[in-house]
N, C-alpha and C. Protein backbone atom coordinates (compact mmCIF):
# COMPACT_ATOMS: atom_id res chain seq x y z
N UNK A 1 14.69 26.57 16.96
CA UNK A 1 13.60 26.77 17.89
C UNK A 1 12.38 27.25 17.11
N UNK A 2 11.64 26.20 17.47
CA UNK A 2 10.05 27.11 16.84
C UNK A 2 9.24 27.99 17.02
N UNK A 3 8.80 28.72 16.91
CA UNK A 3 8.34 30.24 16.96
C UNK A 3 7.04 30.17 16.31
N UNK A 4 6.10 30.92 17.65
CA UNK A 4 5.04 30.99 17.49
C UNK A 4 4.18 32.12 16.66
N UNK A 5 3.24 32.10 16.33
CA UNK A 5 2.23 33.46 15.87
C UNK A 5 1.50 34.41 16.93
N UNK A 6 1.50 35.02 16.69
CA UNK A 6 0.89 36.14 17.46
C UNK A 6 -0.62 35.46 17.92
N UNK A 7 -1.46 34.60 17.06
CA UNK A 7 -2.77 34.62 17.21
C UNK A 7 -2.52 33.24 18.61
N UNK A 8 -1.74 32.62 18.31
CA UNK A 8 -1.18 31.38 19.21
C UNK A 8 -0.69 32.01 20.59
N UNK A 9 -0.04 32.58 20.49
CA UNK A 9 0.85 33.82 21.62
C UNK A 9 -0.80 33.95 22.59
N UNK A 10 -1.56 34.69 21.84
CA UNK A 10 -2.63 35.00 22.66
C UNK A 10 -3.77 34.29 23.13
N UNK A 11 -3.83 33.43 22.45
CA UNK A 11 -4.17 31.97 22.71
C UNK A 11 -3.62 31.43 24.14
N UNK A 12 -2.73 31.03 23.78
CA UNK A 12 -1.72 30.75 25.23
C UNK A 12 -1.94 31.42 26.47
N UNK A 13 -1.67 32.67 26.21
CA UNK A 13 -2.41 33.99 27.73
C UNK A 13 -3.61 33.64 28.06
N UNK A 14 -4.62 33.56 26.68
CA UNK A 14 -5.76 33.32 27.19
C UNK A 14 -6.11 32.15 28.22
N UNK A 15 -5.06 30.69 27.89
CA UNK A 15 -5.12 29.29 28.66
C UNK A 15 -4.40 29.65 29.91
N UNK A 16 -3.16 30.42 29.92
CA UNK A 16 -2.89 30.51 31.40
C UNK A 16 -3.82 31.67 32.20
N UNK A 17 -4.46 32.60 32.02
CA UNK A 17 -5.39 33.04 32.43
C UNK A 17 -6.69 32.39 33.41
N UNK A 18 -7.51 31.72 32.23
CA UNK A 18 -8.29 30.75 32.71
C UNK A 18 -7.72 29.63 33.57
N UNK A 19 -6.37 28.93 33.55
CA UNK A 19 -6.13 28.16 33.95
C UNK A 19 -5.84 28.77 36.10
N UNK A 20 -5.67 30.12 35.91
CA UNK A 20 -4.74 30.49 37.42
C UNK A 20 -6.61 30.99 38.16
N UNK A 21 -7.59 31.03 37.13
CA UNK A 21 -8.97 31.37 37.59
C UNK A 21 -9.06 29.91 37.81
N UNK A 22 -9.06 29.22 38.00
CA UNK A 22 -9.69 27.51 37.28
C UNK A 22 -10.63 27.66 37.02
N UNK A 23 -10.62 28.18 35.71
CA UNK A 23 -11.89 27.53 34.98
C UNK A 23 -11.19 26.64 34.05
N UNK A 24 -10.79 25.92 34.40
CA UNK A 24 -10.41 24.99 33.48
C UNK A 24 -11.12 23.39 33.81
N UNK A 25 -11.70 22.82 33.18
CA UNK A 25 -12.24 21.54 33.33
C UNK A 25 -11.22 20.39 33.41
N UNK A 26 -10.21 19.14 34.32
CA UNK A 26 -9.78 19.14 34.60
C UNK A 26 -10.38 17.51 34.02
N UNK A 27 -10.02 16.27 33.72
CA UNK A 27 -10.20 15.10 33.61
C UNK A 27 -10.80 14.64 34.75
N UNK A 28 -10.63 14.64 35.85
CA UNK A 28 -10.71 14.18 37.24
C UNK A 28 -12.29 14.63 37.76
N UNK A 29 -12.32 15.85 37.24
CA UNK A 29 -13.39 17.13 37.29
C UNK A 29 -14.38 16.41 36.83
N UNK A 30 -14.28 16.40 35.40
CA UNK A 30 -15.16 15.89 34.29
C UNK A 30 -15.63 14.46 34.63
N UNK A 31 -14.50 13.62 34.95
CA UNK A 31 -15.24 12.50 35.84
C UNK A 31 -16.12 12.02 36.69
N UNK A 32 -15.77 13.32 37.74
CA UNK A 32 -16.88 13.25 38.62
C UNK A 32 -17.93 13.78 38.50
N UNK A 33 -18.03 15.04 37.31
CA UNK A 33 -19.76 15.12 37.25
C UNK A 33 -20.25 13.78 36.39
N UNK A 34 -19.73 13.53 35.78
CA UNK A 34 -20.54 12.61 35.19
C UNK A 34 -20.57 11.13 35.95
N UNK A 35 -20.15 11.00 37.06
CA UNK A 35 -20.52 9.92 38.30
C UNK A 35 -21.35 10.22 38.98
N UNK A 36 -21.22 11.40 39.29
CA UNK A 36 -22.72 12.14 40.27
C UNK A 36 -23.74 12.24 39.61
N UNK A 37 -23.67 11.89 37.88
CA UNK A 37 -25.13 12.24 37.37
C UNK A 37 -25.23 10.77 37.10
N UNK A 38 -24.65 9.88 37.20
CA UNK A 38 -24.70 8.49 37.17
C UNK A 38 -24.77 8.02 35.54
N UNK A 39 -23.46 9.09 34.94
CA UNK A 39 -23.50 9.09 33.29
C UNK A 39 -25.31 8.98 32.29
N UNK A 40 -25.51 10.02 33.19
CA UNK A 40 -26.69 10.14 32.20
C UNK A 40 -26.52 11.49 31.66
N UNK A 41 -26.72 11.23 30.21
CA UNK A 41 -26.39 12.26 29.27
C UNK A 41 -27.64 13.45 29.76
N UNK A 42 -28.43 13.45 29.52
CA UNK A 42 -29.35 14.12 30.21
C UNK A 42 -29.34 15.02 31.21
N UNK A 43 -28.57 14.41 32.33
CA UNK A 43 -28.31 14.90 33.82
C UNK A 43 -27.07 15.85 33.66
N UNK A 44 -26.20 15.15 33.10
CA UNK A 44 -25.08 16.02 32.80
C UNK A 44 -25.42 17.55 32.25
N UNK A 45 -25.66 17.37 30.94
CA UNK A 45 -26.73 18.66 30.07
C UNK A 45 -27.06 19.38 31.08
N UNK A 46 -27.87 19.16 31.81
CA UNK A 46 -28.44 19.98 32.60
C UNK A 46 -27.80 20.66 33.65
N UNK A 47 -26.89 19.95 34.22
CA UNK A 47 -25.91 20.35 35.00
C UNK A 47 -25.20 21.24 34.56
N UNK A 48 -24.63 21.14 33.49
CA UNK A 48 -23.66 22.28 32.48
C UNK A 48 -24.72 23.63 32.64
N UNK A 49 -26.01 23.04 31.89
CA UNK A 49 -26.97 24.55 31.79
C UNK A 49 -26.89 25.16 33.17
N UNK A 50 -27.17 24.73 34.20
CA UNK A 50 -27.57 25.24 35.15
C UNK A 50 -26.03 26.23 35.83
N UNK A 51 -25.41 25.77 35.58
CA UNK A 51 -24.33 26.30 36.10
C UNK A 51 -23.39 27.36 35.02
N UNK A 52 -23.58 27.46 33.80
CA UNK A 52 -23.05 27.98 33.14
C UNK A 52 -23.19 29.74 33.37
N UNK A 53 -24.14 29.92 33.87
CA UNK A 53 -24.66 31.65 33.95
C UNK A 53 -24.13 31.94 35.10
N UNK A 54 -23.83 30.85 36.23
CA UNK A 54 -22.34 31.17 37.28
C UNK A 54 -21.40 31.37 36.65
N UNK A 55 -21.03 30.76 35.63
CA UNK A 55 -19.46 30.75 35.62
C UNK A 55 -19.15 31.40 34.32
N UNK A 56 -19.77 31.92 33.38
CA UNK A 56 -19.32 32.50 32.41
C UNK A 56 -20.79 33.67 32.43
N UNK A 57 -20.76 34.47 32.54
CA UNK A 57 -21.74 35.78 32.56
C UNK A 57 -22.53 35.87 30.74
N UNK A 58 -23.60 36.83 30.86
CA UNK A 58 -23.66 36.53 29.22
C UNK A 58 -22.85 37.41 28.77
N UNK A 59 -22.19 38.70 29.17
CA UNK A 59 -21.64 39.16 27.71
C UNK A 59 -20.38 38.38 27.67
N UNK A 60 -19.61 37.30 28.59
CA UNK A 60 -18.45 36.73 27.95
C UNK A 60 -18.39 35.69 26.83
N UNK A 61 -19.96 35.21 26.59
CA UNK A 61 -20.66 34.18 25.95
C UNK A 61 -20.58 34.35 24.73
């Protein structure tokens, strides 16, 4: 059995953490913003900016 590292271990907590918050970006997710921005790189960008200071505060940044 393979056996992990400590830095991996916490790694891991950290993904099920975020994952039971969903912040996790999801394929399906990611799809649809970039249909609603009608894959414009641009639109997207902006979308990320605009929403990022919802969802991650600055000192977690």
């Amino acid at each position: 059995m393979k056996q992990i590292i400590n830095k991996e271990y916490e790694e891991w907590q950290k993904y099920k953490s975020e994952k039971a918050k969903g912040h996790m970006l999801l394929p399906d997710t990611v799809r649809f913003i970039c249909e609603d921005n009608k894959c414009d790189a641009e639109k997207i960008g902006q979308h990320f900016l605009e929403i990022l200071p919802k969802i991650c505060p600055p000192e977690d940044r």
